[in-house]
PDB file of N, CA and C in Angstrom:
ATOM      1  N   UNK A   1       8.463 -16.865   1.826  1.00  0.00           N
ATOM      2  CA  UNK A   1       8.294 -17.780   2.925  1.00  0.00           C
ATOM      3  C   UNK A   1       7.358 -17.139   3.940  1.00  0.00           C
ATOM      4  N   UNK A   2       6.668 -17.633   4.492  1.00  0.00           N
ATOM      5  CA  UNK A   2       5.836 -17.247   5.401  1.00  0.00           C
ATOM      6  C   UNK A   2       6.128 -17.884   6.839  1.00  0.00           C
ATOM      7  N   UNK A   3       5.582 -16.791   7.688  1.00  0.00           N
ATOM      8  CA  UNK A   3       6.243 -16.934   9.277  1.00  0.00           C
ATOM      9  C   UNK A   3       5.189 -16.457   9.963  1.00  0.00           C
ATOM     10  N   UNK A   4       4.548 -17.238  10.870  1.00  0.00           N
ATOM     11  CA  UNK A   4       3.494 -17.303  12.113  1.00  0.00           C
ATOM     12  C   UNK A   4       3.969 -16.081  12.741  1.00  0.00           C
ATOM     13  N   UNK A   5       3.263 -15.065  13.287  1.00  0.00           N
ATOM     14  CA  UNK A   5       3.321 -14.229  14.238  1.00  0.00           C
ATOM     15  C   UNK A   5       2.306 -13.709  14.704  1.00  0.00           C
ATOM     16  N   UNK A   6       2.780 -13.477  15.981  1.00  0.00           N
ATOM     17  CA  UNK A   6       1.882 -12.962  16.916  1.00  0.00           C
ATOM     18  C   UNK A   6       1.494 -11.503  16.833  1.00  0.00           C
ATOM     19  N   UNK A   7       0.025 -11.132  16.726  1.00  0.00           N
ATOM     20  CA  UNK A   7       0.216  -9.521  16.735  1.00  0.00           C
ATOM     21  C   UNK A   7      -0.896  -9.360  17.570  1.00  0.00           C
ATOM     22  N   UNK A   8      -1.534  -8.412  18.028  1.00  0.00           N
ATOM     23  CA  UNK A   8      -2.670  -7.485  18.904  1.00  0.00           C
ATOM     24  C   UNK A   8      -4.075  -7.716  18.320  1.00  0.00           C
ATOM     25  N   UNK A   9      -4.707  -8.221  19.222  1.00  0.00           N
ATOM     26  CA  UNK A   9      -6.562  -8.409  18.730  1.00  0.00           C
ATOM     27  C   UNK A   9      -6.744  -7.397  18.153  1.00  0.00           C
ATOM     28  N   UNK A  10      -6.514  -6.278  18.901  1.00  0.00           N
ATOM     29  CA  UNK A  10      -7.500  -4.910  18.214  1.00  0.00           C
ATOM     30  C   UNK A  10      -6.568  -4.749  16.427  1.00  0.00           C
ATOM     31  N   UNK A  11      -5.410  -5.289  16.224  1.00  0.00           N
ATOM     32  CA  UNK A  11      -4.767  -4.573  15.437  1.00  0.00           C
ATOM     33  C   UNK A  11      -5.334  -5.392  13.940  1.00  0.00           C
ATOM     34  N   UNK A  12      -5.610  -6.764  14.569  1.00  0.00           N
ATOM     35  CA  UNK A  12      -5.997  -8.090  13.538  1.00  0.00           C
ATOM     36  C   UNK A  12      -7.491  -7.590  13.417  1.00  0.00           C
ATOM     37  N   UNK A  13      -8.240  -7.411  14.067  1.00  0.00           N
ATOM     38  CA  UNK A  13      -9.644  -6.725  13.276  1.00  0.00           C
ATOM     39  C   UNK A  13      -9.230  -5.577  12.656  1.00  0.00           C
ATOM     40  N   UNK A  14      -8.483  -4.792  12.820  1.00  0.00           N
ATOM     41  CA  UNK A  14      -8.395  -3.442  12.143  1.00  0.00           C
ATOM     42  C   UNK A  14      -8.274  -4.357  10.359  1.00  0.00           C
ATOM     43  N   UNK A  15      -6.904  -5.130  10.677  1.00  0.00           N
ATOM     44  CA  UNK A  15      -6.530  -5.333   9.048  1.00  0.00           C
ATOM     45  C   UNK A  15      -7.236  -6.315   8.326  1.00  0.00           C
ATOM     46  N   UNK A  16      -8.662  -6.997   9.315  1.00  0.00           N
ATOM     47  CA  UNK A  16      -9.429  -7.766   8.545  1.00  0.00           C
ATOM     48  C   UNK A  16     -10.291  -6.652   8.236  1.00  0.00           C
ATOM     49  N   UNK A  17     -11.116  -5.920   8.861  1.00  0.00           N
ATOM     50  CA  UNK A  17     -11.854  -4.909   8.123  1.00  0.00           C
ATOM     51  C   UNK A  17     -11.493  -3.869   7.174  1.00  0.00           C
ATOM     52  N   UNK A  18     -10.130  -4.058   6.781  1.00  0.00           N
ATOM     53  CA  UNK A  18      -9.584  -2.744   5.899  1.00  0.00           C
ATOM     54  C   UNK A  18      -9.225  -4.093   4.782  1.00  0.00           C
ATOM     55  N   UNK A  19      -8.743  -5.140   5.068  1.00  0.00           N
ATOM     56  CA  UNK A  19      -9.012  -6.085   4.178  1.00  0.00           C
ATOM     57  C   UNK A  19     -10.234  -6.897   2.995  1.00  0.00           C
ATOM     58  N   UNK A  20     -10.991  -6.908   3.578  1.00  0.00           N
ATOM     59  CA  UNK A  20     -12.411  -7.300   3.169  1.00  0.00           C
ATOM     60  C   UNK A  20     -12.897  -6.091   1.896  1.00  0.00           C
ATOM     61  N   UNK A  21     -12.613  -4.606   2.587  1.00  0.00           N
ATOM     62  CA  UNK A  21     -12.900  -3.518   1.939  1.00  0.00           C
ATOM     63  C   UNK A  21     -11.968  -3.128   0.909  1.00  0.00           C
ATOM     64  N   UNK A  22     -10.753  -3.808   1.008  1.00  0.00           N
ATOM     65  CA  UNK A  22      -9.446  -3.273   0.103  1.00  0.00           C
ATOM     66  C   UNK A  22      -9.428  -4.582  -0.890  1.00  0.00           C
ATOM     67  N   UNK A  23     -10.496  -5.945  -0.823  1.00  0.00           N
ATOM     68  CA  UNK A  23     -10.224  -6.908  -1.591  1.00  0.00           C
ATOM     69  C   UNK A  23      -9.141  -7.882  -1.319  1.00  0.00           C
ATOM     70  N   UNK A  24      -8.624  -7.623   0.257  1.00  0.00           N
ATOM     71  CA  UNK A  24      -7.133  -8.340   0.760  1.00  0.00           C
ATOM     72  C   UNK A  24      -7.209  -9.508   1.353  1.00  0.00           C
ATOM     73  N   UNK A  25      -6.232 -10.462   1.771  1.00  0.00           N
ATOM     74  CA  UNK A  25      -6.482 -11.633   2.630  1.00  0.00           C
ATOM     75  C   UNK A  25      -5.948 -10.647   3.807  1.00  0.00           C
ATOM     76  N   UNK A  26      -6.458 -11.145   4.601  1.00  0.00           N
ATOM     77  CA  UNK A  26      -5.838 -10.405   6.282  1.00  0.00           C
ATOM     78  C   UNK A  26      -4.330 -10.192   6.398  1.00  0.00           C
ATOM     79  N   UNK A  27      -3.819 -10.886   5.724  1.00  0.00           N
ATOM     80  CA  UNK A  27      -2.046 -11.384   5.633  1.00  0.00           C
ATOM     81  C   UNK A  27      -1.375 -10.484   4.418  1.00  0.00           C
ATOM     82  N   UNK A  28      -2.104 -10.256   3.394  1.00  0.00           N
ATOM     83  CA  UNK A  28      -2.021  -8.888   2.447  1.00  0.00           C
ATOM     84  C   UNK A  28      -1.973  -7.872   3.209  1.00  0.00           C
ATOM     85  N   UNK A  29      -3.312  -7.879   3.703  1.00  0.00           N
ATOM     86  CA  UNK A  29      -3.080  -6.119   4.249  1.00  0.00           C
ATOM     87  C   UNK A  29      -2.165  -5.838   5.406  1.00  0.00           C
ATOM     88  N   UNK A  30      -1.873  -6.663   6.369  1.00  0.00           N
ATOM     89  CA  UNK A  30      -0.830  -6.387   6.980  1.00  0.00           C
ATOM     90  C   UNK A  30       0.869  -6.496   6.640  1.00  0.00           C
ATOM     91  N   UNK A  31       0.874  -7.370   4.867  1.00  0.00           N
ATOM     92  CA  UNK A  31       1.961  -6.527   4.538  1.00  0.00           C
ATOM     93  C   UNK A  31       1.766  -5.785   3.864  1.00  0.00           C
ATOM     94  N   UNK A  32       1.307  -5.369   3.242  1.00  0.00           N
ATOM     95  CA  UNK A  32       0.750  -3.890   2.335  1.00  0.00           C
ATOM     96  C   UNK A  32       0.937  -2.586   3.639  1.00  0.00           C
ATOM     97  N   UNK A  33      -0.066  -2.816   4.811  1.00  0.00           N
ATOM     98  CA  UNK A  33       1.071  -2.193   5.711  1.00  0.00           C
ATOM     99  C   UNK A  33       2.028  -1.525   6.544  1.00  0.00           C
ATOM    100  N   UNK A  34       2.472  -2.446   6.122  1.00  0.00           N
ATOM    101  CA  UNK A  34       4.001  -2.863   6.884  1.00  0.00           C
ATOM    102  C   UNK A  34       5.391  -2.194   5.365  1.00  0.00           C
ATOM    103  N   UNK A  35       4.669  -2.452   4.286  1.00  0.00           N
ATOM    104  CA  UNK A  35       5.571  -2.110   3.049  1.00  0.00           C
ATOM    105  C   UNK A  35       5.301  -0.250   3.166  1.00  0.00           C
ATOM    106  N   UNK A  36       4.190  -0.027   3.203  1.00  0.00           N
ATOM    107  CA  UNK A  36       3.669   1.616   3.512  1.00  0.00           C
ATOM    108  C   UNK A  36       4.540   2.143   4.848  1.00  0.00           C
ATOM    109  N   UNK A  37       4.828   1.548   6.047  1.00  0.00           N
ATOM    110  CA  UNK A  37       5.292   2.273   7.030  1.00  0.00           C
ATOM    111  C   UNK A  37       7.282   2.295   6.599  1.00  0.00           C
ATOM    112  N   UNK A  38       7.432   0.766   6.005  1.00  0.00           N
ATOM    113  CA  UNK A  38       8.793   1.209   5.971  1.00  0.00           C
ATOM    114  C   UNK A  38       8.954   1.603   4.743  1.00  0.00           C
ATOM    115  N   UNK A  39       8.398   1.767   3.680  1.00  0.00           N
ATOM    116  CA  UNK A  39       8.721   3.066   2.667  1.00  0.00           C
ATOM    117  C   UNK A  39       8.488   4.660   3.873  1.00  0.00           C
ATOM    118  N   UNK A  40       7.489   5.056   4.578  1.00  0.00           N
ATOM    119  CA  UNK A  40       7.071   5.982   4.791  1.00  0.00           C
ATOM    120  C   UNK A  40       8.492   6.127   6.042  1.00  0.00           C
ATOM    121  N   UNK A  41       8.776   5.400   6.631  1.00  0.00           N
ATOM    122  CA  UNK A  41      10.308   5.405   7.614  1.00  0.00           C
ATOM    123  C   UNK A  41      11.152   5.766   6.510  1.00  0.00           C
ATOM    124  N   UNK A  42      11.447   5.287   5.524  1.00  0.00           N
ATOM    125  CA  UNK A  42      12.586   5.441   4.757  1.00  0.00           C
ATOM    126  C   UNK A  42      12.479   6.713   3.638  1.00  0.00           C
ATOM    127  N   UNK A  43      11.251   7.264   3.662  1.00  0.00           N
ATOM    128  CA  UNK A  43      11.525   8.399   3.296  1.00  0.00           C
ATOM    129  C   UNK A  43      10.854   9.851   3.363  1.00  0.00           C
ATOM    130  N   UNK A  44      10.920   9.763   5.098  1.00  0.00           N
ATOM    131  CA  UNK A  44      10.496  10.879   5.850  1.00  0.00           C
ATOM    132  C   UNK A  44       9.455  12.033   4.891  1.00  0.00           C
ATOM    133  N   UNK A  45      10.607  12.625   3.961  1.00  0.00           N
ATOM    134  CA  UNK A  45       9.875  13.941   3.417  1.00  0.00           C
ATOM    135  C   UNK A  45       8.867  13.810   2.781  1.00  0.00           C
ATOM    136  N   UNK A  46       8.333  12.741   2.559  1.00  0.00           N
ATOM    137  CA  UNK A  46       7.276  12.112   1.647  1.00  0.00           C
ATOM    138  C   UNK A  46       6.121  12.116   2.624  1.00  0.00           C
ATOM    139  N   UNK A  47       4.636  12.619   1.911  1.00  0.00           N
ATOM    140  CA  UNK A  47       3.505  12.651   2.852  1.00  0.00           C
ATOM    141  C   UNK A  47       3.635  11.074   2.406  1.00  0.00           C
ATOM    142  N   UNK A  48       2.574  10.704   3.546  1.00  0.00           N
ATOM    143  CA  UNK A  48       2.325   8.967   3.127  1.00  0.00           C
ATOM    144  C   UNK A  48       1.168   8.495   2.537  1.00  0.00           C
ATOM    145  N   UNK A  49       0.187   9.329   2.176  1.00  0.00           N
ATOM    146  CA  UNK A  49      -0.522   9.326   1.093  1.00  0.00           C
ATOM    147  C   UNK A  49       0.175   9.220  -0.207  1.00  0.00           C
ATOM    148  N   UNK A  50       1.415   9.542  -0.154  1.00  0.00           N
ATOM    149  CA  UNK A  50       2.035   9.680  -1.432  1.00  0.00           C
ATOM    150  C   UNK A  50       2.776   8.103  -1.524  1.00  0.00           C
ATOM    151  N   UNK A  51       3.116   8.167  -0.579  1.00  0.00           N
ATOM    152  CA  UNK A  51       3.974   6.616  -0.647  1.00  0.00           C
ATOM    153  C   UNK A  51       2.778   5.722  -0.808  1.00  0.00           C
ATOM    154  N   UNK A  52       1.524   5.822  -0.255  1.00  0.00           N
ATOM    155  CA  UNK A  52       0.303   4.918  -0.529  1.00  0.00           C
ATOM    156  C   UNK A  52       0.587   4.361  -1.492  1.00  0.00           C
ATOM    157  N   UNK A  53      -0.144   5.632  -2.299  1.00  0.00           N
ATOM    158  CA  UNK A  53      -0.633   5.849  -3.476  1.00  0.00           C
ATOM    159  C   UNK A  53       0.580   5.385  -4.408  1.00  0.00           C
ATOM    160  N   UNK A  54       1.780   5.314  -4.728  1.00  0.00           N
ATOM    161  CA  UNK A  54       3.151   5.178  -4.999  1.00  0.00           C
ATOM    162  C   UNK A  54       3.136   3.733  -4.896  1.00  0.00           C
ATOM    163  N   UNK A  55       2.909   2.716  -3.787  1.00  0.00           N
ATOM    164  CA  UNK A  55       3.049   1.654  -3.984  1.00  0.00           C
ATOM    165  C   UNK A  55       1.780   1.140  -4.878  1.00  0.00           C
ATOM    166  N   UNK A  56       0.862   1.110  -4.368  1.00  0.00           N
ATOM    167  CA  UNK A  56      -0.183   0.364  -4.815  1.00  0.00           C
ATOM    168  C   UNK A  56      -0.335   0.892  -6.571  1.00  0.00           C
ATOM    169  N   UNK A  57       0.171   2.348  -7.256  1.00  0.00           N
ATOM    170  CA  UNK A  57       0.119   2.177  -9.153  1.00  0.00           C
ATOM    171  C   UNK A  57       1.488   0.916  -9.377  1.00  0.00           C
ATOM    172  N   UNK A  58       2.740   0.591  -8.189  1.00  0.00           N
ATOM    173  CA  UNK A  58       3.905   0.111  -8.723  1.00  0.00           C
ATOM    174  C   UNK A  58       3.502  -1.318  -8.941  1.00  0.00           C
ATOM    175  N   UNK A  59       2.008  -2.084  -7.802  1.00  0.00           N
ATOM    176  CA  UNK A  59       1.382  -3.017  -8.344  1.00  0.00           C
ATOM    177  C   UNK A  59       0.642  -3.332  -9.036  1.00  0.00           C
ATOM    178  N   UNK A  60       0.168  -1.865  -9.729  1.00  0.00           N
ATOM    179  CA  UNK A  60      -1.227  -2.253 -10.792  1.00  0.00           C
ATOM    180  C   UNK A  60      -0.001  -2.542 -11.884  1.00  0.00           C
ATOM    181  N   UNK A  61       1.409  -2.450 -11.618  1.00  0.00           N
ATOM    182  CA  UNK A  61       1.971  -2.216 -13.411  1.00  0.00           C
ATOM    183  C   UNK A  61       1.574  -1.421 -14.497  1.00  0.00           C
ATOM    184  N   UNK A  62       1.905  -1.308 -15.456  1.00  0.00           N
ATOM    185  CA  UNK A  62       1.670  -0.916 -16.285  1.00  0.00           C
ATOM    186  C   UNK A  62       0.890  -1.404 -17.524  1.00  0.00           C
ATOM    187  N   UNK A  63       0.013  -2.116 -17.422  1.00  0.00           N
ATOM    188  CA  UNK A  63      -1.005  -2.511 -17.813  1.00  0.00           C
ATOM    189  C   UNK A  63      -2.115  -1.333 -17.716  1.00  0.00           C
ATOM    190  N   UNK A  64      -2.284  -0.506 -16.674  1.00  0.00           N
ATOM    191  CA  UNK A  64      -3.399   0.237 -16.393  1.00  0.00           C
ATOM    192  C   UNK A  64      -3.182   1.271 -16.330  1.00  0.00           C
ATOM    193  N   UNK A  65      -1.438   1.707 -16.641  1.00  0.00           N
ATOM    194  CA  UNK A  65      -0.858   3.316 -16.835  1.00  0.00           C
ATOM    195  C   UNK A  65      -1.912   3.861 -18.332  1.00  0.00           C
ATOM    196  N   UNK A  66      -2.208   5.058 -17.547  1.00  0.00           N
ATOM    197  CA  UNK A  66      -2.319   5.747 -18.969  1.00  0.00           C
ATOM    198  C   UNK A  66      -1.253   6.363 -18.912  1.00  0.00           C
ATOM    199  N   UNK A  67      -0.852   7.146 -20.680  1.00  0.00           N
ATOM    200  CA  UNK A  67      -0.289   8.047 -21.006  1.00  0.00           C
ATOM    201  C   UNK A  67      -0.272   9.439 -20.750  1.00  0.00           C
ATOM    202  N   UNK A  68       0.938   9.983 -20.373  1.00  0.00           N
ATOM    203  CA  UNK A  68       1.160  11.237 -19.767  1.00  0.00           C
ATOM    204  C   UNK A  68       0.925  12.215 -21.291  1.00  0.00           C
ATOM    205  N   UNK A  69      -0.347  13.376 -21.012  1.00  0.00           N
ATOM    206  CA  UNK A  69      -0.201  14.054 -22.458  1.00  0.00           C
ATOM    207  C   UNK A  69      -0.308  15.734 -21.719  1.00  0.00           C
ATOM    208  N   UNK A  70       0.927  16.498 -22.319  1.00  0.00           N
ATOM    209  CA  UNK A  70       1.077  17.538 -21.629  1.00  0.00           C
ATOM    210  C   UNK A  70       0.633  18.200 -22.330  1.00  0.00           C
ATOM    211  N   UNK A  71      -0.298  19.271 -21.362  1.00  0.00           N
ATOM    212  CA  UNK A  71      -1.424  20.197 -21.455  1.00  0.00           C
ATOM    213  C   UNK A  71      -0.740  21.734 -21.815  1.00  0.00           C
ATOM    214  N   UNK A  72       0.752  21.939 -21.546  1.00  0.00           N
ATOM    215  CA  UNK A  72       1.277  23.049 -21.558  1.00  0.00           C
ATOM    216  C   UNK A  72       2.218  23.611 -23.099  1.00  0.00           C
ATOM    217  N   UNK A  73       2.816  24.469 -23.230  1.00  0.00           N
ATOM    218  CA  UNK A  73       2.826  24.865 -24.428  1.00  0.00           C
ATOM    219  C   UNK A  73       4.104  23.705 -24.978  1.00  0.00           C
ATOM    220  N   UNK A  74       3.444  24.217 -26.535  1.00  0.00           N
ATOM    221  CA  UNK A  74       4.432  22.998 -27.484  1.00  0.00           C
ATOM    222  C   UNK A  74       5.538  23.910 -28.098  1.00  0.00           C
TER     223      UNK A  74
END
C-alpha cells in the first residue's frame, strides 16, 4: 500500500539523483533507504556497506549467484 508523505526538499533531490543513477523511481530509492538504515539500526555491529551490499544480492536472487568454489586445501 502506498502512503503520501511529506519529506525535506534537500532530501527529495538527494534520492532523485541517487535514483536516476541507481536505475530507481524516487519512491524506490527512498525505500531502499529506509530498508538500509533499519537493517543498519537493527544490526549495529554490521558496517553498512555490508548491510548495502547484503540487501541489494537478497534482490538480485539467485538467478545471478555464482557458485562458491573453495580455493583452499581439499
Amino acid at each position: 500500500m502506498s502512503m503520501p508523505v511529506r519529506i525535506d526538499d534537500q532530501l527529495y533531490e538527494q534520492a532523485k539523483a541517487h535514483a536516476h543513477a541507481e536505475r530507481r523511481t524516487i519512491a524506490g530509492q527512498l525505500e531502499f533507504w529506509a530498508l538500509v538504515g533499519k537493517a543498519a539500526l537493527d544490526n549495529p555491529d554490521l558496517p553498512i556497506e555490508f548491510v548495502r551490499d547484503l540487501l541489494i544480492a537478497r534482490a538480485e536472487g539467485s538467478t545471478l549467484a555464482t557458485e562458491f568454489v573453495s580455493q583452499g586445501k581439499r
